[in-house]
Protein backbone atom coordinates (compact mmCIF):
# COMPACT_ATOMS: atom_id res chain seq x y z
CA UNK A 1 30.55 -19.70 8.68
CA UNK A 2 30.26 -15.79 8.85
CA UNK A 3 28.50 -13.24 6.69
CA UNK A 4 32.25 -11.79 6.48
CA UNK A 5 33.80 -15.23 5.37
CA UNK A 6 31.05 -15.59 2.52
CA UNK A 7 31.37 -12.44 1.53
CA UNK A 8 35.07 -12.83 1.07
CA UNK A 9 34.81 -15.76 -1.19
CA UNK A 10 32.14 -14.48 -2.95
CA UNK A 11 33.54 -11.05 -3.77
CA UNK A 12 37.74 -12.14 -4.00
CA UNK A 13 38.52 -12.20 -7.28
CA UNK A 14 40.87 -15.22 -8.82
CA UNK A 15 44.03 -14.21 -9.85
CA UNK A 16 44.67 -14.94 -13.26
CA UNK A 17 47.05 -17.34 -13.74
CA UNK A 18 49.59 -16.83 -16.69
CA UNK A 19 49.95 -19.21 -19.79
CA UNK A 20 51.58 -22.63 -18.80
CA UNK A 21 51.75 -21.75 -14.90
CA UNK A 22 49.10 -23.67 -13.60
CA UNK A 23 49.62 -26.23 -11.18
CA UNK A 24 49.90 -30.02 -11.70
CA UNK A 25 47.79 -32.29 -11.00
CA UNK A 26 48.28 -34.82 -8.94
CA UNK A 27 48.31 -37.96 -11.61
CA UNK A 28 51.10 -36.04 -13.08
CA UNK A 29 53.20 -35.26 -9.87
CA UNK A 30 53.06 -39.07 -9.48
CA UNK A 31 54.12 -40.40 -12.53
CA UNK A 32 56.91 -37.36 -12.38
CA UNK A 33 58.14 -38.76 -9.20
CA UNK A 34 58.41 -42.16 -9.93
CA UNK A 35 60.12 -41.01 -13.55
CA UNK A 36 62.90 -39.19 -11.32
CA UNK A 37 62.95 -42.05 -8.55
CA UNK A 38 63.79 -44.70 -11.71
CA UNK A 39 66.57 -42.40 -12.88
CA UNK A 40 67.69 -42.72 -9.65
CA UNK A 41 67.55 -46.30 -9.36
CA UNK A 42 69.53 -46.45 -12.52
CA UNK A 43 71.99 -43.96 -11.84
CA UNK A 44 72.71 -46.01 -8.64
CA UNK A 45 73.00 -49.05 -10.27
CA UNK A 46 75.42 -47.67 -12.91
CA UNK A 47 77.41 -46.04 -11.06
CA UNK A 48 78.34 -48.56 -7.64
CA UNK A 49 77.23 -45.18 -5.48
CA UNK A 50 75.20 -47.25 -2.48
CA UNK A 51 74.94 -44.18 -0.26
CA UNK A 52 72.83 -42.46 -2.68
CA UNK A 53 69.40 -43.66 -1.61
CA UNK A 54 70.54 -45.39 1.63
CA UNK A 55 68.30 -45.50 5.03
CA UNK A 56 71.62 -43.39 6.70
CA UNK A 57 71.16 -40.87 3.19
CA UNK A 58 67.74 -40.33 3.58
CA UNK A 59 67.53 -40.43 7.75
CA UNK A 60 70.39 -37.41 7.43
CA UNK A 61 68.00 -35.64 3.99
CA UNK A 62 65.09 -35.95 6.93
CA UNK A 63 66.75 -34.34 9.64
CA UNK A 64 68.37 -31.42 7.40
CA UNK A 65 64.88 -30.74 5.67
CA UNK A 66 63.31 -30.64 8.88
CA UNK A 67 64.82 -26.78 10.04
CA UNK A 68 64.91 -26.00 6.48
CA UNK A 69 61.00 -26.40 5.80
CA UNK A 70 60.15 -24.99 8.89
CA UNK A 71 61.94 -21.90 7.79
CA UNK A 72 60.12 -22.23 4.93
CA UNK A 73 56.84 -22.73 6.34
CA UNK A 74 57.50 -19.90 8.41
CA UNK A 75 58.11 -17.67 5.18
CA UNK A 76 54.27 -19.26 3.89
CA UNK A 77 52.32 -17.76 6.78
CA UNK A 78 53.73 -14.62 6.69
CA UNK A 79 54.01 -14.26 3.12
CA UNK A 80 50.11 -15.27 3.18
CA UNK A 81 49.59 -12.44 4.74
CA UNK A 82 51.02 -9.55 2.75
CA UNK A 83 54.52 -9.68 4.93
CA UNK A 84 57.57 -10.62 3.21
CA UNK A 85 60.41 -11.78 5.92
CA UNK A 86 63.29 -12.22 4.79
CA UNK A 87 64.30 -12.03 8.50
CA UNK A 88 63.42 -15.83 8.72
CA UNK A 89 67.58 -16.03 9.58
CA UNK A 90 67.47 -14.10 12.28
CA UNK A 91 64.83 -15.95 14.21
CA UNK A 92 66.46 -18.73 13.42
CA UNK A 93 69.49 -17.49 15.35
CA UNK A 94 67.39 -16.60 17.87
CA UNK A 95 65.87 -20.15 18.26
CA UNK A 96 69.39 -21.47 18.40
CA UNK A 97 70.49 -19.84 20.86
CA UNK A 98 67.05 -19.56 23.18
CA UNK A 99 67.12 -23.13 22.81
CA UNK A 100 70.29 -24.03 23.76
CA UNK A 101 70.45 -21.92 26.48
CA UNK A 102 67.22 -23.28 28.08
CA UNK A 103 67.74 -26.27 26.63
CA UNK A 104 71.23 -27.78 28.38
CA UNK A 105 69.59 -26.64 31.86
CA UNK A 106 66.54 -28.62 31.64
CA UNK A 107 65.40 -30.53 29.00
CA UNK A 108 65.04 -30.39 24.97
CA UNK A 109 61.07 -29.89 25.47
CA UNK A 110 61.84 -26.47 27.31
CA UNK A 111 64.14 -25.89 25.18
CA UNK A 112 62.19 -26.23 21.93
CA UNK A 113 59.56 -23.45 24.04
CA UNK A 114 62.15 -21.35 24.57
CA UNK A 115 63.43 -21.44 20.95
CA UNK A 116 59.61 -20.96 19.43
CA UNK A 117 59.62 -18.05 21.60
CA UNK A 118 62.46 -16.21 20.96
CA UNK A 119 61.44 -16.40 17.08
CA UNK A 120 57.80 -14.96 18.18
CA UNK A 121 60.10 -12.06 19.88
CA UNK A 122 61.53 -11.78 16.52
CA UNK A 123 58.66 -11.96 14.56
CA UNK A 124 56.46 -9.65 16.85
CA UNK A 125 59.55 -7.22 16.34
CA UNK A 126 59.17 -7.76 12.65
CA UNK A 127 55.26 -7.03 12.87
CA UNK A 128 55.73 -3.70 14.41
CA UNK A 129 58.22 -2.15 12.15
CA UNK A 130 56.21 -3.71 8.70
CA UNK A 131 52.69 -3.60 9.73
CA UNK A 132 52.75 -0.53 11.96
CA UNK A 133 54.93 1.43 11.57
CA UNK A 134 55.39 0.34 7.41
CA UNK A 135 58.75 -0.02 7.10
CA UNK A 136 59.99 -1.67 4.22
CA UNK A 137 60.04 -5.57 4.65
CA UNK A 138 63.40 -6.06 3.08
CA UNK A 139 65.06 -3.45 5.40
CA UNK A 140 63.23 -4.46 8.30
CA UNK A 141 64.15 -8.41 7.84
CA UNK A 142 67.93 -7.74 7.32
CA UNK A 143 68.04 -5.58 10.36
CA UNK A 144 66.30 -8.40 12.29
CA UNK A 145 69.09 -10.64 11.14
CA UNK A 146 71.65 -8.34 11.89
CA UNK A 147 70.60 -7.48 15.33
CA UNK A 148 69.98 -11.17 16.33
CA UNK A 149 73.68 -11.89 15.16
CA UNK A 150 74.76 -9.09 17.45
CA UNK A 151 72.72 -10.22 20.51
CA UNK A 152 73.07 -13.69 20.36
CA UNK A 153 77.11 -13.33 20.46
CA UNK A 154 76.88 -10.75 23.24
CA UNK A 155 74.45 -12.99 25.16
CA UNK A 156 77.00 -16.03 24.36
CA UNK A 157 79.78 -14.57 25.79
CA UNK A 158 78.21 -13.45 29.53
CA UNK A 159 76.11 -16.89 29.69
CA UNK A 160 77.78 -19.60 28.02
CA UNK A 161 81.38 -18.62 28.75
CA UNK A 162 81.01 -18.43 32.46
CA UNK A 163 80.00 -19.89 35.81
CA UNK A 164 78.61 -23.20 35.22
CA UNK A 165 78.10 -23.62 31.42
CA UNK A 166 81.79 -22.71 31.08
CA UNK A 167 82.81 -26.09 32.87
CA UNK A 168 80.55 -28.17 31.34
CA UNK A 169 81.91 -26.88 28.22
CA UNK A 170 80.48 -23.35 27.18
CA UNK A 171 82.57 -21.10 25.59
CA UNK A 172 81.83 -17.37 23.49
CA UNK A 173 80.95 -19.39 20.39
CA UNK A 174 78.79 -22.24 21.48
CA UNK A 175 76.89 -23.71 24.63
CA UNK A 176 77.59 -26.73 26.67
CA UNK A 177 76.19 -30.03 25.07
CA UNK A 178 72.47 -30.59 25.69
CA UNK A 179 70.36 -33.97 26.40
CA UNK A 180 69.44 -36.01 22.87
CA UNK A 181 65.64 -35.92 22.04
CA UNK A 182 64.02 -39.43 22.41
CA UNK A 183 63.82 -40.90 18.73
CA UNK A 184 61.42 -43.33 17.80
CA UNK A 185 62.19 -46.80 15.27
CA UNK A 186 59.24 -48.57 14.10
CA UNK A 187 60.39 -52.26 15.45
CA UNK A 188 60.83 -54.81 12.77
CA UNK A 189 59.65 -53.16 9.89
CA UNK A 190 63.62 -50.80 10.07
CA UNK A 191 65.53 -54.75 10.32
CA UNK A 192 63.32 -55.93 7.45
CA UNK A 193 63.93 -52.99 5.21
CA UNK A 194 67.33 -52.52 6.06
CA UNK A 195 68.43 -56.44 5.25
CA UNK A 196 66.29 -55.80 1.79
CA UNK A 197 68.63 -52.34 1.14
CA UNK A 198 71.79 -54.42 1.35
CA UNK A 199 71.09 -57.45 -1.05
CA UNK A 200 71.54 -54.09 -3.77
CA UNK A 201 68.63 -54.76 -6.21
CA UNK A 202 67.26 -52.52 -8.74
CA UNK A 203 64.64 -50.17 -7.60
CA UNK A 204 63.07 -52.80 -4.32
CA UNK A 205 66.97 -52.26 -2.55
CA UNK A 206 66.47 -48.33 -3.25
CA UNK A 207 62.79 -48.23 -1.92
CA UNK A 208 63.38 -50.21 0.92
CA UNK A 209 66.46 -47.75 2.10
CA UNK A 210 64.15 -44.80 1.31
CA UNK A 211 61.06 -45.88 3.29
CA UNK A 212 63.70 -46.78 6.11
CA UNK A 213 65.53 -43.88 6.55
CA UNK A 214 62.01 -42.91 7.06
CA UNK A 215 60.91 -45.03 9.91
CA UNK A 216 64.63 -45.10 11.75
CA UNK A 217 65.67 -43.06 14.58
CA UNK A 218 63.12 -40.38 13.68
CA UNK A 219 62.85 -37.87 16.24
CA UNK A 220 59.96 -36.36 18.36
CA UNK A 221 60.85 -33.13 16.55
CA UNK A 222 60.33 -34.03 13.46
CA UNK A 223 57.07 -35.91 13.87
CA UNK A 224 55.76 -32.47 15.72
CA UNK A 225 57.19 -30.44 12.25
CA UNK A 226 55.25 -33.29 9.89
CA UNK A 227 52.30 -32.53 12.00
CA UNK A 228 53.21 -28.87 11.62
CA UNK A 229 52.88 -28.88 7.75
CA UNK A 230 49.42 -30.78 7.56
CA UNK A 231 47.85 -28.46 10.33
CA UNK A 232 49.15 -25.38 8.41
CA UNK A 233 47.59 -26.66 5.15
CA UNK A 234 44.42 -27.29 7.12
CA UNK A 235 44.17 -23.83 8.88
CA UNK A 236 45.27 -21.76 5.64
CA UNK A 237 42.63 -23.77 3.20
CA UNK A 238 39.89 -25.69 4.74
CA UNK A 239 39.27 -22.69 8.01
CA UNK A 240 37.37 -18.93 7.77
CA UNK A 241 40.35 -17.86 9.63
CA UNK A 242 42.89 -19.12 7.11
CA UNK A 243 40.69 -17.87 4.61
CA UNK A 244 40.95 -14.52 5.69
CA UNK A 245 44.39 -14.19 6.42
CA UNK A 246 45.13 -15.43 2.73
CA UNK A 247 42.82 -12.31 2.04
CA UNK A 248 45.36 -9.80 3.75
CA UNK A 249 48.08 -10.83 0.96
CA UNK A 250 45.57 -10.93 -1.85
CA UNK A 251 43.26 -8.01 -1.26
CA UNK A 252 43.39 -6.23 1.93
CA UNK A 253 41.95 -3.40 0.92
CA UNK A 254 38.74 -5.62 -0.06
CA UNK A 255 39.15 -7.58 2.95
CA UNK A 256 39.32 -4.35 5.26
CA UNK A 257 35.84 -2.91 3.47
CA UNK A 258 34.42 -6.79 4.45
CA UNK A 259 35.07 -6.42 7.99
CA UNK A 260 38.03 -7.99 8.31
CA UNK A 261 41.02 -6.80 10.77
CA UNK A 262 43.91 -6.79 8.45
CA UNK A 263 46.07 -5.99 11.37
CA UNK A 264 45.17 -8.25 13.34
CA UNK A 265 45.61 -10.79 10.69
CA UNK A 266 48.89 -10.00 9.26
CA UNK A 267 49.95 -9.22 12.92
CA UNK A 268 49.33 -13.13 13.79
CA UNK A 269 50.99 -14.65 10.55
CA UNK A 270 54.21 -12.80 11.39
CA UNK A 271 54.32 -13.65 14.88
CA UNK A 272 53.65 -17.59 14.06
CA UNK A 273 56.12 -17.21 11.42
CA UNK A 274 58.50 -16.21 13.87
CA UNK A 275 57.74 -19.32 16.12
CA UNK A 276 57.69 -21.32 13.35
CA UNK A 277 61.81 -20.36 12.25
CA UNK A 278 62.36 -20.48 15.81
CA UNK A 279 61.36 -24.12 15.83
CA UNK A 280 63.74 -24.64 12.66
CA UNK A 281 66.33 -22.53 15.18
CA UNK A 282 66.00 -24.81 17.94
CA UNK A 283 65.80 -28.39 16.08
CA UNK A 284 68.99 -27.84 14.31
CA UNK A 285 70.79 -26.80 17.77
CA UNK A 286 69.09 -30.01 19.46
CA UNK A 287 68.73 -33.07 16.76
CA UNK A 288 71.45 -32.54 14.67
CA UNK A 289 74.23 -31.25 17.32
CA UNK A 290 73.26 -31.30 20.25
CA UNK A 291 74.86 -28.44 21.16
CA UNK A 292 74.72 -24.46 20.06
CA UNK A 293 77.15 -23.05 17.88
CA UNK A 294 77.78 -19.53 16.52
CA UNK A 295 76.69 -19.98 12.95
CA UNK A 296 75.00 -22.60 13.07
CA UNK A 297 72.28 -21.72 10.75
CA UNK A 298 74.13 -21.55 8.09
CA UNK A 299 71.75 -19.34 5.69
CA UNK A 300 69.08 -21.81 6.34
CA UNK A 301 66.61 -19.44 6.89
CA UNK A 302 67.19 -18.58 3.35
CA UNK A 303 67.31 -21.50 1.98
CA UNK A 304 63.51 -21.65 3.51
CA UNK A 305 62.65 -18.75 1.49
CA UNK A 306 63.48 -20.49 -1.40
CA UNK A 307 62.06 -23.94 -0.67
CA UNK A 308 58.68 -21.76 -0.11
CA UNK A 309 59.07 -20.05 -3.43
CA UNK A 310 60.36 -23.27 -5.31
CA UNK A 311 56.28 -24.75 -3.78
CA UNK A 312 54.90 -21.64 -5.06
CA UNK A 313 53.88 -20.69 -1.37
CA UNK A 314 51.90 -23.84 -0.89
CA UNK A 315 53.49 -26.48 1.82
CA UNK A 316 53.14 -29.34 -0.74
CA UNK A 317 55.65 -27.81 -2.78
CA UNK A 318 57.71 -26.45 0.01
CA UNK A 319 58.06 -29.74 1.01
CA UNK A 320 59.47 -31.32 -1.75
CA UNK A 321 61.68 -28.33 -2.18
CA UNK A 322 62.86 -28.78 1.39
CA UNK A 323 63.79 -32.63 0.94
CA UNK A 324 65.45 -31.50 -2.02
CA UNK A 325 67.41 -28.98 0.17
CA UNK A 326 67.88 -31.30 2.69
CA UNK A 327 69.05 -33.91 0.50
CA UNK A 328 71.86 -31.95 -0.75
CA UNK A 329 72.82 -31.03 2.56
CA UNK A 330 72.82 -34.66 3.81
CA UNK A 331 75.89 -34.99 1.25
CA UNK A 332 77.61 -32.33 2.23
CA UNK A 333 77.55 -33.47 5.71
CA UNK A 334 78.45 -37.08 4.97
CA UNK A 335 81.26 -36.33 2.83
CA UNK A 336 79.67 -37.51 -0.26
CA UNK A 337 81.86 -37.05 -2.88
CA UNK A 338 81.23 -40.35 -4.78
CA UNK A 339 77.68 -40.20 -4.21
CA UNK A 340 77.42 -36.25 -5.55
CA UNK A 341 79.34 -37.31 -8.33
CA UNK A 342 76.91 -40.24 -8.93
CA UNK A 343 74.51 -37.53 -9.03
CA UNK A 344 75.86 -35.74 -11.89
CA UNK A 345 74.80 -38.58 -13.96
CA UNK A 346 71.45 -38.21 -12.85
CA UNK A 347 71.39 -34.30 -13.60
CA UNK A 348 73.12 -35.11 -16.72
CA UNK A 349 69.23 -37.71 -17.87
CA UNK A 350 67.12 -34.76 -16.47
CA UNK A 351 68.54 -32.08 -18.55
CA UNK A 352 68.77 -34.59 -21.98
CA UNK A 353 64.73 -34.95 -20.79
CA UNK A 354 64.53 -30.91 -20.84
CA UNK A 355 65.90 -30.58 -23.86
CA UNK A 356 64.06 -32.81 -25.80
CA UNK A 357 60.92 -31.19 -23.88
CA UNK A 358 61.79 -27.59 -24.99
CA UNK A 359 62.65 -28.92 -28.33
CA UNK A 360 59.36 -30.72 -28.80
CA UNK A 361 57.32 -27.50 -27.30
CA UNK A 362 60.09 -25.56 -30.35
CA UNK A 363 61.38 -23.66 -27.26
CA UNK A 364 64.72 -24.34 -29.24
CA UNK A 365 66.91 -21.47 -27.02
CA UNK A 366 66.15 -23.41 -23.93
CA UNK A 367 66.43 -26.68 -25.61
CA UNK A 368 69.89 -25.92 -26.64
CA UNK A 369 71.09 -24.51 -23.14
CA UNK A 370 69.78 -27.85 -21.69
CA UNK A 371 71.68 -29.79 -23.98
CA UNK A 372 74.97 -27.95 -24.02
CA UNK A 373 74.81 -28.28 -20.33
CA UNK A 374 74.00 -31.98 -20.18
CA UNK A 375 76.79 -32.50 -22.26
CA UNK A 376 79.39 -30.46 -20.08
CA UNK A 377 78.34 -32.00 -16.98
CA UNK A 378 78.78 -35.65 -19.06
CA UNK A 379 82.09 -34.39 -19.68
CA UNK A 380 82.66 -33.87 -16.19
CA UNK A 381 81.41 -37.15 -15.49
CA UNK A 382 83.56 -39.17 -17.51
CA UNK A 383 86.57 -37.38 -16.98
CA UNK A 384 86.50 -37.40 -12.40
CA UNK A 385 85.82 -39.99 -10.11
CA UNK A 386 84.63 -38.09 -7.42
CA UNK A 387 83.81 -34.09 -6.33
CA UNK A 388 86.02 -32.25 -3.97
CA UNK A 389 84.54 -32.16 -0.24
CA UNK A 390 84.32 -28.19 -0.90
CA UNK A 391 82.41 -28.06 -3.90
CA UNK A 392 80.12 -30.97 -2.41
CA UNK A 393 79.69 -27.98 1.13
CA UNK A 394 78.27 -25.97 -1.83
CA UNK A 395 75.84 -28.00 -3.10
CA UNK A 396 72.97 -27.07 -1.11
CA UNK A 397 73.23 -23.50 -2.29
CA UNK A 398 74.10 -24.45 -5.65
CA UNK A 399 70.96 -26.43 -5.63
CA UNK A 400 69.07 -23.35 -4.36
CA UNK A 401 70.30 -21.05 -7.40
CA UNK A 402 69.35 -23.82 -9.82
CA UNK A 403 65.69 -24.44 -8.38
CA UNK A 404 64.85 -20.84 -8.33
CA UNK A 405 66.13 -20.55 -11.63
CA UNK A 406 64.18 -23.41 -13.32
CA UNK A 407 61.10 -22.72 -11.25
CA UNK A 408 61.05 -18.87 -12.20
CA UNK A 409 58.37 -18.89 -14.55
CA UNK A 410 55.44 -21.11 -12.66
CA UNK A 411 55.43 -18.65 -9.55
CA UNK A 412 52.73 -17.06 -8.63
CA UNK A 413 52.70 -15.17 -5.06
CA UNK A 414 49.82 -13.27 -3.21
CA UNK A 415 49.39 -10.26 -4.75
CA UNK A 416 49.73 -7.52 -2.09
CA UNK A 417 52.78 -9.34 -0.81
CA UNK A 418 55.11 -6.80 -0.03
CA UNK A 419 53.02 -3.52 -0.74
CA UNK A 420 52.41 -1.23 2.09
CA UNK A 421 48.86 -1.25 3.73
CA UNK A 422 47.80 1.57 6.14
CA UNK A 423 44.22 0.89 8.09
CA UNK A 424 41.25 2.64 6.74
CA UNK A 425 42.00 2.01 3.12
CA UNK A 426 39.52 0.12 2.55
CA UNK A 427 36.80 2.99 3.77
């Protein structure tokens, strides 16, 4: 390791972390997880609703998480840096329609290159305006997202609506369809797991369709994006080179008088953040759809942005926050009324669990809001049957709102994220 690199731990200061936002520990997380996965078990068993921790619920909560915590993942290593992008939509666009394009004329693999690349474009675009030229990151993300709207439809319309894409299919507002990306079933262990899920009993049914919506039909895309997250925890924490690109969003100004190139650094996190919502792009035009259409992102790439914040910029977090995410968006895409309204139940336990929390910590404000709202959405409960498809299209924002909301006040991002940095600061 460098003289720089042990000069930089030894002379970065900790942040101090405010009363009651430290992080769990990991004996906690567990038993938390296996508090909420009993709720579930109960809430299925209560209320008949089969499809709420079924292989086919989880295999879609995979596949939707998948762009999602990309996105989100995308937003870590540029927020790690200093950078805030809220342009994470517009790459995404961009890797839509990069993929697509390349994609239906050869194959998914050049497609996902293609896709990776046209989010580097955006991202490099996004370097230059922030980093050099110091716009302000807010402005210079929306524009990104603007002008990748614009381009994208212009683009559709002269390649996909003419000539040979047009009859195979193209038209202005989406491409023709493209090849399926080879999916891989773990033989034997999906049949086994699958027969246990339908015999319907308590808690073994509901972890044997969990673990195999896990191991069914899970595509080559997804494994690389797995890979993706452990490699990114890996670089950012256990490398000298992660370790000084988290120093550009802590303390660049130290990190510049160190020897570091805070360019340099925060010009390569925005770049691979681009790739990274390109990759998000380009899965969710080739798993999901196989096809391109104008749209199609949905507000994903924001939806990232909150996953990341919801994991307190750590990809641990960000990927629970994207399963979450993508589990709500699985419903919405099945048609899961009875099983969101199944769910209400479930919301109904966690927030009669907050309240006696807040109570017992004689946070009695909070512990009343918790309670009035557990009883309203017991109410609701008892007097439906199911949720109307359009409120059930809403839940995956809905969920957003509520996540940010709740997780508010354990957040803690880098500290220079953001703030304008001009070279020779540091001197």
């Amino acid at each position: 390791m460098s003289a720089t690199t042990t000069a930089v731990k030894a002379t970065a200061p900790k942040a101090p972390q405010a009363k009651g936002t430290g992080r769990l520990s990991y004996p906690v997380m567990l038993v938390l997880l296996a508090g909420v996965l009993l709720a579930v078990c109960a809430v299925r068993a209560i209320t008949g609703a089969q499809d709420v921790t079924s292989s086919g619920q989880i295999s879609g909560m995979l596949t939707m998480a998948v762009p999602i915590g990309l996105a989100g993942l995308a937003g870590l290593w540029s927020e790690r840096a200093g950078v805030v992008n809220i342009g994470l939509e517009g790459m995404m666009i961009l890797g839509t329609f990069f993929g697509a394009w390349i994609g239906w004329q050869t194959n998914p693999w050049l497609g996902l290159v293609a896709g990776i690349l046209g989010g580097m474009l955006g991202g490099l675009l996004h370097a230059v305006a922030t980093v050099t030229f110091g716009v302000d990151h807010i402005v210079s993300g929306v524009a990104i997202t603007l002008l990748a709207q614009g381009i994208t439809q212009y683009l559709a319309k002269r390649w996909f609506n003419t000539g040979h894409a047009a009859t195979l299919g193209g038209n202005p507002k989406q491409s023709p369809p493209i090849k399926p990306v080879q999916s891989i079933t773990v033989p034997g262990l999906s049949d086994w797991l699958l027969g246990i899920e339908h015999h319907h009993w308590f808690l073994v049914s509901d972890v044997a369709g969990i673990l195999g919506g896990l191991v069914t039909g899970l595509s080559y895309f997804t494994v690389l994006a797995v890979l993706l997250f452990a490699a990114t925890f890996y670089v950012l924490w256990r490398t000298a080179f992660g370790l000084r690109l988290r120093s550009c969003g802590e303390a660049p100004i130290a990190a510049e008088s160190l020897g570091v190139n805070v360019y340099f650094y925060k010009y390569m996190a925005v770049v691979l953040s681009g790739g990274l919502a390109g990759f998000g792009g380009a899965f969710l035009a080739m798993v999901p759809s196989h096809i391109y259409n104008e749209g199609q992102t949905g507000g994903r790439g924001y939806i990232g942005l909150a996953a990341m914040i919801f994991g307190n910029w750590r990809p641990g977090g960000l990927a629970m926050g994207a399963g979450l995410f993508g589990y709500t968006d699985s419903l919405a895409l099945r048609s899961g009324g009875p099983a969101a309204h199944a769910l209400l139940l479930l919301l109904v336990i966690l927030l009669a669990l907050l309240a006696g929390w807040k109570f017992y910590r004689k946070s009695y404000r909070q512990g009343v809001l918790s309670a009035v709202s557990a009883a309203l959405l017991l109410l609701w409960f008892v007097m439906t049957d199911t949720i109307p498809n359009e409120f059930v299209s809403a839940t995956p924002y809905v969920a957003t709102l509520l996540v940010l909301a709740l997780s508010a006040q354990r957040l803690r991002m880098p500290k220079a994220n953001g703030k304008p940095y001009r070279k020779g600061q540091g001197k």
